[in-house]
Protein backbone atom coordinates (compact mmCIF):
# COMPACT_ATOMS: atom_id res chain seq x y z
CA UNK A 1 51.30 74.82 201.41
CA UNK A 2 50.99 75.64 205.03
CA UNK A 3 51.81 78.75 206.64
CA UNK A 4 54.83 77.34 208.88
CA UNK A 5 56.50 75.86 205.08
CA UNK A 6 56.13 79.11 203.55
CA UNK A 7 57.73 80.71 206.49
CA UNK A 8 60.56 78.09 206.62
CA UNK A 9 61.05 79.21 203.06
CA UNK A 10 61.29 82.77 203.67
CA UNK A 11 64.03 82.33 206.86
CA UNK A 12 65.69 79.85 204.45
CA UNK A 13 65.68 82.71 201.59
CA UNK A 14 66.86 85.48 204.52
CA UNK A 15 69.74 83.30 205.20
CA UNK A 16 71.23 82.78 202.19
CA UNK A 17 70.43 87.11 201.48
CA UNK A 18 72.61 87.78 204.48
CA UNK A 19 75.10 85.30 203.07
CA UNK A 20 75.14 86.96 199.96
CA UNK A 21 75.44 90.18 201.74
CA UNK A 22 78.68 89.60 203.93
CA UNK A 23 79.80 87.93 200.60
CA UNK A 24 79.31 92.03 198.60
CA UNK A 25 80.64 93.58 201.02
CA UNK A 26 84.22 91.90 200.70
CA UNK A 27 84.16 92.20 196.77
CA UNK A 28 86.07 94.91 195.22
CA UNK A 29 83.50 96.45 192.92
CA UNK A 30 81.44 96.99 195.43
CA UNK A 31 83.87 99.61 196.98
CA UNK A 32 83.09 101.63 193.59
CA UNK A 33 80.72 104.26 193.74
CA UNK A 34 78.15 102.18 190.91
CA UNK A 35 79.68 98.68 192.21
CA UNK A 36 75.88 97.53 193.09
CA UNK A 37 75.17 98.44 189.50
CA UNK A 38 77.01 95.93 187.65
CA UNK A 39 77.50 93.95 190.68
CA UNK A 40 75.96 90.42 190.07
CA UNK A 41 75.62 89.11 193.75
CA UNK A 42 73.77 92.22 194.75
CA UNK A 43 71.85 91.50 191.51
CA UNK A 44 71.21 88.13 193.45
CA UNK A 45 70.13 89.98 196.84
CA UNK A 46 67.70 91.87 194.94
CA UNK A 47 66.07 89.03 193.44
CA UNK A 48 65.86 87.73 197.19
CA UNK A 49 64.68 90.39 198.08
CA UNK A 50 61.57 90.24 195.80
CA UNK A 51 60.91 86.18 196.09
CA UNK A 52 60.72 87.01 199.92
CA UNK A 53 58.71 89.93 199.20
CA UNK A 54 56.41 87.66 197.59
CA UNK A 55 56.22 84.77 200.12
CA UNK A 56 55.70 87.57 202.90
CA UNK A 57 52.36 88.45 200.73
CA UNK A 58 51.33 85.01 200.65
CA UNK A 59 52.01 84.50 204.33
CA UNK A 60 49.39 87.59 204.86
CA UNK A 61 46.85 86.09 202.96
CA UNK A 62 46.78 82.70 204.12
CA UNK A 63 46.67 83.89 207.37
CA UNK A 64 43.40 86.37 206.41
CA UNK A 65 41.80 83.35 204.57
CA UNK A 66 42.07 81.65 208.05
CA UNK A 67 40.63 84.40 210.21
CA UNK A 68 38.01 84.42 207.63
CA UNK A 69 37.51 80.72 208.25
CA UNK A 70 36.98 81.08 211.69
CA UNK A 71 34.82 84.05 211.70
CA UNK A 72 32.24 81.74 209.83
């Protein structure tokens, strides 16, 4: 997978997090004190949150595995 797919994924991924985000802040648990606690969309976000995490770290290390190519 090339750098500009994973990146496409991870804009794709930030999308739909800031969809999910206007979406939590207009549910009415969320205006509770503990709402992200048992709050399932922000359960959602966070699991965003990671997968992008993840794809950011993968990004970083293609991109060092081609800087090493090109230093040899």
């Amino acid at each position: 997978m090339s750098i500009d797919k994973v990146q496409e994924e991870v804009d794709l991924l930030l999308d739909e997090r800031d969809k999910l985000e206007v979406k939590c802040d207009t549910l009415p648990e969320c205006e509770q004190d503990d709402g992200c606690n048992t709050c399932e969309t922000y359960k959602k976000i966070a699991e965003f949150d990671a997968k992008i995490a993840e794809l950011e770290e993968k990004i970083e290390s293609m991109m060092q595995e081609e800087e090493e190519d090109e230093d040899e």
